[in-house]
N, C-alpha and C. Protein backbone atom coordinates (compact mmCIF):
# COMPACT_ATOMS: atom_id res chain seq x y z
N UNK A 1 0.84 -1.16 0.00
CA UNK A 1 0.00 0.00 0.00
C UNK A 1 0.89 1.24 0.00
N UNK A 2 0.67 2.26 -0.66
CA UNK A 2 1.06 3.39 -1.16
C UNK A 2 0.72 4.32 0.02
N UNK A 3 1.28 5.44 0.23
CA UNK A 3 0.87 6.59 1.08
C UNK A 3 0.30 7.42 -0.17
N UNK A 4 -0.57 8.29 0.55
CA UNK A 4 -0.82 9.29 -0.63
C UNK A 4 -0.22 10.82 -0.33
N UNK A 5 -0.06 11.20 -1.55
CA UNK A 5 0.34 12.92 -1.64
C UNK A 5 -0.86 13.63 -1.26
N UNK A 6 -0.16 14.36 -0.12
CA UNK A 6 -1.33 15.27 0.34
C UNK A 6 -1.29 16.58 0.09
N UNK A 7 -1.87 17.31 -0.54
CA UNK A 7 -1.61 19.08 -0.87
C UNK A 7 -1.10 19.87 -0.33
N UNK A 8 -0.40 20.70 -0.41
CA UNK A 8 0.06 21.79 -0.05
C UNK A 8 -0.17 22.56 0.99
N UNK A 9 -1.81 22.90 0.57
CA UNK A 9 -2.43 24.14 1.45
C UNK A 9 -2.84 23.28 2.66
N UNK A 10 -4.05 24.06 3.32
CA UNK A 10 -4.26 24.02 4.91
C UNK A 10 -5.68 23.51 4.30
N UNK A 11 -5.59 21.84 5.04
CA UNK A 11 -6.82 20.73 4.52
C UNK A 11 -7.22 20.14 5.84
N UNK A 12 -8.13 19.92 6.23
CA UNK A 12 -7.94 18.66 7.17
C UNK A 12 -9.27 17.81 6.48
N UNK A 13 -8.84 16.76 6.75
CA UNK A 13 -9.36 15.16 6.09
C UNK A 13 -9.52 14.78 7.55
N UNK A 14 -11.05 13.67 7.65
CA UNK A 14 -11.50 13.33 8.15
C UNK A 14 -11.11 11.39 7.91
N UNK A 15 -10.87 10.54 8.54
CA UNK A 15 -10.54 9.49 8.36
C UNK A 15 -11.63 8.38 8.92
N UNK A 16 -12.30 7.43 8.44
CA UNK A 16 -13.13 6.83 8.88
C UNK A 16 -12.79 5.44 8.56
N UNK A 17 -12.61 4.66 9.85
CA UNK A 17 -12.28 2.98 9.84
C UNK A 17 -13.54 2.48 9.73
N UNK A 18 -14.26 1.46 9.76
CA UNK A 18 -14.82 0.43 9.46
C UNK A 18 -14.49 -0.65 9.53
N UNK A 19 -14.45 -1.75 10.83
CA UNK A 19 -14.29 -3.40 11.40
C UNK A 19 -15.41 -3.98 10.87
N UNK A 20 -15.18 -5.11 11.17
CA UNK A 20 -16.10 -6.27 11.28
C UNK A 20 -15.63 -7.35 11.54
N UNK A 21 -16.39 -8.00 12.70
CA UNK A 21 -15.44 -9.56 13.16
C UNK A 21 -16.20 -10.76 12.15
N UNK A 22 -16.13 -11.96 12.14
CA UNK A 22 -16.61 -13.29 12.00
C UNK A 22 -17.67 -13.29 12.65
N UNK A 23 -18.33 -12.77 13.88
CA UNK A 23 -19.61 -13.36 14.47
C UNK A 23 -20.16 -12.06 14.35
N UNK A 24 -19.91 -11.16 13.57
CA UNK A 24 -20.86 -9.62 13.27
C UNK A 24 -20.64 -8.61 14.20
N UNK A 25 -19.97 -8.54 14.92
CA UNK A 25 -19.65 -6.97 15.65
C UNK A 25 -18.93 -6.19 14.65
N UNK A 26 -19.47 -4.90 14.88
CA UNK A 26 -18.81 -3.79 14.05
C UNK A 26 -18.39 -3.19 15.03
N UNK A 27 -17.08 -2.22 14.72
CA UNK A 27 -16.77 -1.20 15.05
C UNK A 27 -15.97 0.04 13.78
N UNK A 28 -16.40 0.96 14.45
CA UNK A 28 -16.37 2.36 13.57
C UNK A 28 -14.99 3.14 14.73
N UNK A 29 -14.81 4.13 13.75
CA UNK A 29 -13.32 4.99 15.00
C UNK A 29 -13.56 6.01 13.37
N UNK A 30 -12.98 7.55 13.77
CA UNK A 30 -12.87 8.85 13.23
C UNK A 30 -11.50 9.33 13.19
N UNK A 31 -10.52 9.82 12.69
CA UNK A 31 -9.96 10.24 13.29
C UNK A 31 -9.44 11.47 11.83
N UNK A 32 -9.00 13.09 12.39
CA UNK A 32 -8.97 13.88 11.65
C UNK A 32 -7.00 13.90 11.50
N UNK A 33 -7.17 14.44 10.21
CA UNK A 33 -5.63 14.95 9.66
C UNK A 33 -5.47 16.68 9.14
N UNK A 34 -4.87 17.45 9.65
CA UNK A 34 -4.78 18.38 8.73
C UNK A 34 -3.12 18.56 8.65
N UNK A 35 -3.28 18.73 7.36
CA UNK A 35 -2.06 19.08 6.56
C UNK A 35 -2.22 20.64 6.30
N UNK A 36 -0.70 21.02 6.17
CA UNK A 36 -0.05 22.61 5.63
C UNK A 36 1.33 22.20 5.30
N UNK A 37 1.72 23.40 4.65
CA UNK A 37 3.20 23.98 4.56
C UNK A 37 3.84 24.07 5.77
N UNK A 38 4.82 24.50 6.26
CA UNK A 38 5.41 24.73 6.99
C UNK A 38 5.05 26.35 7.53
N UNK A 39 5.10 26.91 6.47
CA UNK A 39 5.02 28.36 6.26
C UNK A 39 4.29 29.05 5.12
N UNK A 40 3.11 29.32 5.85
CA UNK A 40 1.70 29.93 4.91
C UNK A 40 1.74 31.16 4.96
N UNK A 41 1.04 32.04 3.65
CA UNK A 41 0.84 33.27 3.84
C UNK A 41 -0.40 32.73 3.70
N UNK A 42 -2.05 33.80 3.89
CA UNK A 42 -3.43 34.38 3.43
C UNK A 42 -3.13 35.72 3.14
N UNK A 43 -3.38 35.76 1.95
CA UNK A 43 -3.17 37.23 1.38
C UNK A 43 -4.01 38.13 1.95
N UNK A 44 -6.00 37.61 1.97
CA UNK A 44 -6.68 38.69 2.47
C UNK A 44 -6.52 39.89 1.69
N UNK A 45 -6.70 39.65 0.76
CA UNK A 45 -6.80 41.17 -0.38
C UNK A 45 -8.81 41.39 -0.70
N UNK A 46 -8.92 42.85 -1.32
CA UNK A 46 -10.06 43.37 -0.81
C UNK A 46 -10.58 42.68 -2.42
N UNK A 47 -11.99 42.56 -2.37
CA UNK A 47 -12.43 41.94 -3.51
C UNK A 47 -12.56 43.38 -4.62
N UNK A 48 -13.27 44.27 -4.17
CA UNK A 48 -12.51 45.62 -5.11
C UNK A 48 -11.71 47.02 -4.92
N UNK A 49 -11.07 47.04 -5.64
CA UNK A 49 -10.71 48.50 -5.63
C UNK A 49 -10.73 49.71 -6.93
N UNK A 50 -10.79 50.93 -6.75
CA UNK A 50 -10.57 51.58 -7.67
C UNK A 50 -9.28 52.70 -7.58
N UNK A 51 -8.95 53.23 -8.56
CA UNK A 51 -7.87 54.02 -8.84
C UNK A 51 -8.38 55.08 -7.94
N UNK A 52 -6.88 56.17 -7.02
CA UNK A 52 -7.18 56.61 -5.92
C UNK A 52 -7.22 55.78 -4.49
N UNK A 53 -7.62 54.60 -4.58
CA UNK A 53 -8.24 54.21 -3.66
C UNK A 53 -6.77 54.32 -2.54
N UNK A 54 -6.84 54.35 -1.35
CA UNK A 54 -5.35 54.47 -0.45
C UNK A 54 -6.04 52.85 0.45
N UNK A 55 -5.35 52.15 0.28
CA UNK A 55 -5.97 50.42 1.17
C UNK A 55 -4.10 50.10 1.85
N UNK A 56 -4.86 49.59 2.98
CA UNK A 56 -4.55 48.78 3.86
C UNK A 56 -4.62 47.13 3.32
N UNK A 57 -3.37 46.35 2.76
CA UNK A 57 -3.23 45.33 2.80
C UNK A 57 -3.02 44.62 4.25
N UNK A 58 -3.48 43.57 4.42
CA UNK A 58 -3.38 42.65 6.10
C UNK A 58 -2.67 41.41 5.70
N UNK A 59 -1.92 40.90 5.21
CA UNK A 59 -1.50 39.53 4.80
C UNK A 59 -1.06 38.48 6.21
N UNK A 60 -1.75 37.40 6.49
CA UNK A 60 -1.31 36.72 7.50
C UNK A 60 -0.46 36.00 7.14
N UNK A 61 0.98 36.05 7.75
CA UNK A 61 1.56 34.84 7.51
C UNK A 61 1.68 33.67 9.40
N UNK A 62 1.84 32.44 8.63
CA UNK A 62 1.44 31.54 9.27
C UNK A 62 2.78 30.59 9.95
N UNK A 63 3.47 30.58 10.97
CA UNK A 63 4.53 29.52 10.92
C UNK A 63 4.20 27.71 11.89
N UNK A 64 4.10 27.13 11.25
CA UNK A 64 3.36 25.98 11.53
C UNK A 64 5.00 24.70 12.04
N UNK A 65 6.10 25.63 11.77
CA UNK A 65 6.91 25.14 12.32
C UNK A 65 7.46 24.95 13.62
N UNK A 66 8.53 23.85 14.07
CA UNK A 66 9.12 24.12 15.37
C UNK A 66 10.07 25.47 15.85
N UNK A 67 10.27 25.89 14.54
CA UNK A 67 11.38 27.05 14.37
C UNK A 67 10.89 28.64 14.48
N UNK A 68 11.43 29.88 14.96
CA UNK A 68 11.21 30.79 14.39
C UNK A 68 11.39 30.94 13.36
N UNK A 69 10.94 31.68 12.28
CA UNK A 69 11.39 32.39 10.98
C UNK A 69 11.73 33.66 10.55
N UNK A 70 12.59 34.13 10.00
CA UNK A 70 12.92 35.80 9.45
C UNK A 70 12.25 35.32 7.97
N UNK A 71 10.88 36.22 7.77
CA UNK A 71 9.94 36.24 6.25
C UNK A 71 10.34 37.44 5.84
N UNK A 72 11.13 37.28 4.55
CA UNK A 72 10.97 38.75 3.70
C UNK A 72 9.31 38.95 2.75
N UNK A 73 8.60 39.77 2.85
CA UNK A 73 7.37 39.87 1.90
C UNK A 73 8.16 41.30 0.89
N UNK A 74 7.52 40.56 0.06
CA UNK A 74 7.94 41.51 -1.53
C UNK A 74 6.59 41.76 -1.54
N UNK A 75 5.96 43.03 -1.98
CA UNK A 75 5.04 43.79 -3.04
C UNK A 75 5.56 43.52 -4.45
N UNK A 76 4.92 43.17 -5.58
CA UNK A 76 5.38 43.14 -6.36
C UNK A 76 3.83 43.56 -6.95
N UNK A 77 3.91 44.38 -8.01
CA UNK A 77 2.37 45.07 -8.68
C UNK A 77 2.20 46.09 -9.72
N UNK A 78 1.51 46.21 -10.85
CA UNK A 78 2.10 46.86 -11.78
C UNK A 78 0.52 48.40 -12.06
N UNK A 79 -0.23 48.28 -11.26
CA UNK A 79 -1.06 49.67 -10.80
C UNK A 79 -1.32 49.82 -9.77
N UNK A 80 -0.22 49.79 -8.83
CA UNK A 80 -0.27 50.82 -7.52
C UNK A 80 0.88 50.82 -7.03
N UNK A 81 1.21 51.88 -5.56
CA UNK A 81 1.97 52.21 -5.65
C UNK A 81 2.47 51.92 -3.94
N UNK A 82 3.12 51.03 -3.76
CA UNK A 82 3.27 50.73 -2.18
C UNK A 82 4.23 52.08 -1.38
N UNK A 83 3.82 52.25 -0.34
CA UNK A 83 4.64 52.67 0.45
C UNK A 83 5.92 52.09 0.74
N UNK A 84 5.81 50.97 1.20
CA UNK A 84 7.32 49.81 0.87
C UNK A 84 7.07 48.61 0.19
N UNK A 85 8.01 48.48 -0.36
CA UNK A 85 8.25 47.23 -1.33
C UNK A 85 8.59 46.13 -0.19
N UNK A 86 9.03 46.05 0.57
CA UNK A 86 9.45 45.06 1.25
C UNK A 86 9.30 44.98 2.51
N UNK A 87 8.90 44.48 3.09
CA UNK A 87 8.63 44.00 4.87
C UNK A 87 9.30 42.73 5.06
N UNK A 88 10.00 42.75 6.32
CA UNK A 88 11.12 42.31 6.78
C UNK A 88 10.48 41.42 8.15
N UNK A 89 9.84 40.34 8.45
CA UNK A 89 9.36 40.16 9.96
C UNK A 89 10.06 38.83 10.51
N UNK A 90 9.59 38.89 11.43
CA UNK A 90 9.63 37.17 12.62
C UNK A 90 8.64 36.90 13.11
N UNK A 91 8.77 35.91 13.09
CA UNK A 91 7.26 34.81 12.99
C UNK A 91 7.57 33.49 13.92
N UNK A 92 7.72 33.75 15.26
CA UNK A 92 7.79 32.75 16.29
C UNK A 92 7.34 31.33 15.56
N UNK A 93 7.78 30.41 16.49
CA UNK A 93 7.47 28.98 15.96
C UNK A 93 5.58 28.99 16.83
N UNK A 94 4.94 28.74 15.39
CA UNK A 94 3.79 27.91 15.98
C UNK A 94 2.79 29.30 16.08
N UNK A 95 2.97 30.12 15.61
CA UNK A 95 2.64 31.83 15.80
C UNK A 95 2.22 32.31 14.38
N UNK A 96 1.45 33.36 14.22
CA UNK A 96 0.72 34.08 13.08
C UNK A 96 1.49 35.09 13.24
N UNK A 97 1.36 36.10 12.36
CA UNK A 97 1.79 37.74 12.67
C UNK A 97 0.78 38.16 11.24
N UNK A 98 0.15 39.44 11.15
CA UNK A 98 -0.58 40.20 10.14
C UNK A 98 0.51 41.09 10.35
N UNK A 99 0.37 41.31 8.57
CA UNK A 99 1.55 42.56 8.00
C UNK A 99 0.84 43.73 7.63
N UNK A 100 0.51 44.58 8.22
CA UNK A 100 0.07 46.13 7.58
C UNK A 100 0.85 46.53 6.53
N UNK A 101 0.14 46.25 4.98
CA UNK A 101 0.73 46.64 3.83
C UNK A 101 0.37 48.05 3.34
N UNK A 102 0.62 49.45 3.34
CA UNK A 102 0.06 50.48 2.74
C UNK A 102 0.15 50.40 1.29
N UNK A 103 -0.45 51.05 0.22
CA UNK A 103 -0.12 51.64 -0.78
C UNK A 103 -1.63 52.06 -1.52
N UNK A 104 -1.42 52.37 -2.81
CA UNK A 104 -2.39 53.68 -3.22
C UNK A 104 -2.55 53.09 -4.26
N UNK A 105 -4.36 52.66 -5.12
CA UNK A 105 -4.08 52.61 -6.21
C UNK A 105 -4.14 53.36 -7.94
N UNK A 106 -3.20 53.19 -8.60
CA UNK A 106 -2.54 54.04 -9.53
C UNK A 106 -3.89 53.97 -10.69
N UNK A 107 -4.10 55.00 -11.77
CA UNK A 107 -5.19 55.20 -12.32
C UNK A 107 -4.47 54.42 -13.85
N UNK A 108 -5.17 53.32 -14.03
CA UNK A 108 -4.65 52.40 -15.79
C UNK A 108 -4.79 53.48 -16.36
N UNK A 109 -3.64 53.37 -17.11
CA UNK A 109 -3.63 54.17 -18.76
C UNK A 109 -4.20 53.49 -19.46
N UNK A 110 -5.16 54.30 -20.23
CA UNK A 110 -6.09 54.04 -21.63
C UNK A 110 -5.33 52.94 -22.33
């Protein structure tokens, strides 16, 4: 029997046994799995915006490890205009942190 590949993202699977003896007793048992990365972001971006608009990005990142982490976040975006390109954090083992992203967005050229 094979293990299976389990995805990436943040899943949990529910597992369900099923017995049965020779003289008909059943037994049933549950048991849950969730899988992740080690180290998740949720972007949490706004479903709209318009040109002008000044938004507050929140990006959670996630460390699901035993370790602390140093996360560099890049902005990378081609109509608006961040206040910083780059945020620099630490992210305790087993700990969230939300990143206050500023920037403004830029009006498309025709």
């Amino acid at each position: 029997m094979s293990i299976p590949v389990l995805p990436d993202n943040l899943t949990t699977w529910v597992l369900e046994s099923i017995v049965s003896t020779a003289d008909n007793k059943i037994g049933i048992s549950y048991e849950s799995v969730q899988t992740s990365l080690e180290l998740m972001l949720q972007d949490n971006l706004p479903r709209f915006v318009q040109y002008g608009d000044k938004i507050t990005l929140n990006p959670q990142v996630f460390n699901h490890s035993d370790k602390d982490q140093s996360v560099v976040l890049t902005l990378k975006n081609t109509h608006a205009t961040p206040a910083t390109q780059q945020e620099t954090i630490e992210v305790k083992a087993g700990e969230s942190v939300s990143v206050p992203l500023n920037l403004m967005i830029d009006e498309v050229p025709a």
